[in-house]
N, C-alpha and C. Protein backbone atom coordinates (compact mmCIF):
# COMPACT_ATOMS: atom_id res chain seq x y z
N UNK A 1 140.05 36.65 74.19
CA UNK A 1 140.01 37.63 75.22
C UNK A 1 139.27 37.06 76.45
N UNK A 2 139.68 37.43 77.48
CA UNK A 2 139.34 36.71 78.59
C UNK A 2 138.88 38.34 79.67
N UNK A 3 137.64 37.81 80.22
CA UNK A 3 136.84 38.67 81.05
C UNK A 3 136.74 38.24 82.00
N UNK A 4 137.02 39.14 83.29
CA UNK A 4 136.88 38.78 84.67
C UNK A 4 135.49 39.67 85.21
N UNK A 5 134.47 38.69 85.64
CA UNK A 5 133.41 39.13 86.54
C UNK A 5 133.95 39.52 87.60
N UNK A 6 133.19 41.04 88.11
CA UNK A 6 133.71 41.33 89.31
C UNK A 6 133.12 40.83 90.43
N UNK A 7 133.59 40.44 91.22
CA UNK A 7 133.17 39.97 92.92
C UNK A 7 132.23 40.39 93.38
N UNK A 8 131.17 39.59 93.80
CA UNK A 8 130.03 40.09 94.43
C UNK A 8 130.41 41.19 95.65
N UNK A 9 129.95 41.89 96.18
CA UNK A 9 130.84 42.97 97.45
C UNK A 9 130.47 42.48 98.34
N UNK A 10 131.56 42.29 99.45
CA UNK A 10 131.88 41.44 100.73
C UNK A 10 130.73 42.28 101.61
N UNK A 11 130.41 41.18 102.39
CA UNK A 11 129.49 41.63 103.57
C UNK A 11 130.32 42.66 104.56
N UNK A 12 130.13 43.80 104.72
CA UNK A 12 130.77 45.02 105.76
C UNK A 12 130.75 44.39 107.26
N UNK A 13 131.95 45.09 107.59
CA UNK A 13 132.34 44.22 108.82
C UNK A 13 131.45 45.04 109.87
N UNK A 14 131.37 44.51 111.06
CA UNK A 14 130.53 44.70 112.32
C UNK A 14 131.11 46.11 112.69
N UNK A 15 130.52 47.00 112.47
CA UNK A 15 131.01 48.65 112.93
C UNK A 15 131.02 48.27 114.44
N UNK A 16 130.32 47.63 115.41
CA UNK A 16 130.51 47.74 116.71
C UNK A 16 131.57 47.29 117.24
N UNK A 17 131.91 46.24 116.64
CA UNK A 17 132.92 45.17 116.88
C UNK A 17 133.94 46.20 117.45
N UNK A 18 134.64 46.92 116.76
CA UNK A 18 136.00 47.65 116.88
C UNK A 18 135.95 48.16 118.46
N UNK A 19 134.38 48.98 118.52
CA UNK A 19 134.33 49.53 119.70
C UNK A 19 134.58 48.59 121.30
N UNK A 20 133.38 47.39 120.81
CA UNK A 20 133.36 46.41 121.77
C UNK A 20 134.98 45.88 122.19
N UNK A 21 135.93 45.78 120.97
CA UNK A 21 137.03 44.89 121.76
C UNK A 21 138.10 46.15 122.14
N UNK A 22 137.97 47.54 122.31
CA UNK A 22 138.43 48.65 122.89
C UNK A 22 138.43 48.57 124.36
N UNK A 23 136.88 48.18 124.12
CA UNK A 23 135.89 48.63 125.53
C UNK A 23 136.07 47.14 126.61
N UNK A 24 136.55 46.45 126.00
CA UNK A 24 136.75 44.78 126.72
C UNK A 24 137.91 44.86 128.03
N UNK A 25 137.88 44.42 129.16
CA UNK A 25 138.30 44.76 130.36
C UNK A 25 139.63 43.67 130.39
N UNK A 26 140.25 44.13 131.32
CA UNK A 26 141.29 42.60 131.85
C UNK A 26 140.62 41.79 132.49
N UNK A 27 141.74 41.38 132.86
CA UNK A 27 140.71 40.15 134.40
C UNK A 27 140.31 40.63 135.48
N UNK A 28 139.60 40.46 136.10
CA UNK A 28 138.70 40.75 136.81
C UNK A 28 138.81 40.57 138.18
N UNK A 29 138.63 41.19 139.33
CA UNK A 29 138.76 40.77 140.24
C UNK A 29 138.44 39.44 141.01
N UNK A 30 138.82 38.75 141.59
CA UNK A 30 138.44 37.59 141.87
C UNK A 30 137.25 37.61 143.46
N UNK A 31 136.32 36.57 143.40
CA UNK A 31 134.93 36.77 143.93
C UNK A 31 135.57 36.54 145.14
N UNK A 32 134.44 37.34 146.33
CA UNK A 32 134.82 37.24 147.64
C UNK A 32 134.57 35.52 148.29
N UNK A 33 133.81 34.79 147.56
CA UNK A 33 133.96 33.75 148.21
C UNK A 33 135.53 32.41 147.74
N UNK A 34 135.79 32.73 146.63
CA UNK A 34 137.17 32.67 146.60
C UNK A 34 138.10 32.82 147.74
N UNK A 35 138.35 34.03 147.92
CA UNK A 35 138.86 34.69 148.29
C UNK A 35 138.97 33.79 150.24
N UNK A 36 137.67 33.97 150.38
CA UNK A 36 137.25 32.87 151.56
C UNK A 36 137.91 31.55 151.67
N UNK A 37 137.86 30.89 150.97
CA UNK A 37 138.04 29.71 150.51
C UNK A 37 139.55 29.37 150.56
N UNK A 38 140.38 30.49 150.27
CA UNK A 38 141.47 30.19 150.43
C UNK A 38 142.07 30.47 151.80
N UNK A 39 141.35 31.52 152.51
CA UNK A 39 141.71 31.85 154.10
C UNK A 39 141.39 30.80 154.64
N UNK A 40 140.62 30.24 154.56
CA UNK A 40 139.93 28.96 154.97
C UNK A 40 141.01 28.01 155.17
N UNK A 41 141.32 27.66 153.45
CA UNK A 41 142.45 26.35 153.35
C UNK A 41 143.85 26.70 154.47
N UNK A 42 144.20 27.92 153.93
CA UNK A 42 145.37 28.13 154.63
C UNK A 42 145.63 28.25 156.43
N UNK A 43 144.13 28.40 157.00
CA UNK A 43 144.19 27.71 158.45
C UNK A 43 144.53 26.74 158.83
N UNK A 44 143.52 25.74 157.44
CA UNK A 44 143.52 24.38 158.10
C UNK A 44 145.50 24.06 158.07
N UNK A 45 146.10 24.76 156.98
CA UNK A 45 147.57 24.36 156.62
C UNK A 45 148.61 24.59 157.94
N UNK A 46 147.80 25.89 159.19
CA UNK A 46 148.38 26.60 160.13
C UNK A 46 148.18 25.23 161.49
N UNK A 47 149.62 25.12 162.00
CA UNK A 47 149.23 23.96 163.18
C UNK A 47 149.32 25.28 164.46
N UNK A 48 147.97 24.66 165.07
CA UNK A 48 147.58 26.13 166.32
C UNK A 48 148.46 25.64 167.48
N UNK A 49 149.23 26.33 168.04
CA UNK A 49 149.70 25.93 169.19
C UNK A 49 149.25 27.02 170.43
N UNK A 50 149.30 26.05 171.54
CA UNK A 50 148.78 26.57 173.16
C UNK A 50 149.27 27.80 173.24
N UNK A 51 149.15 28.43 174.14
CA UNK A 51 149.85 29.52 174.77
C UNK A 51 150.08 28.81 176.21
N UNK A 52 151.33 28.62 176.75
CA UNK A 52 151.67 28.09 178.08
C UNK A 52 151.39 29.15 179.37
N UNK A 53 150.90 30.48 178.69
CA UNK A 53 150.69 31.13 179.66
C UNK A 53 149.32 31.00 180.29
């Protein structure tokens, strides 16, 4: 006859956890100096021309 010991009982999972990845956001707005940075580049990309008036 063969006897099976039962399993020590598993460590309980993180009760917060569930809440936390509910509560977890998308992406995020991107920072105003970003944001700069690219107005910036895209001048330098702009060729300024005179006004003949």
């Amino acid at each position: 006859m063969l006897r099976v010991q039962p399993a020590p009982p598993l460590k309980p999972r993180n009760p917060f956890a569930g809440f936390a990845k509910q509560r977890s956001a998308g992406s995020h707005e991107k920072p105003v100096a970003s944001e700069r940075l690219a107005a910036k580049r895209a001048l330098k990309k702009v060729k300024l021309e005179a006004d003949d008036e």
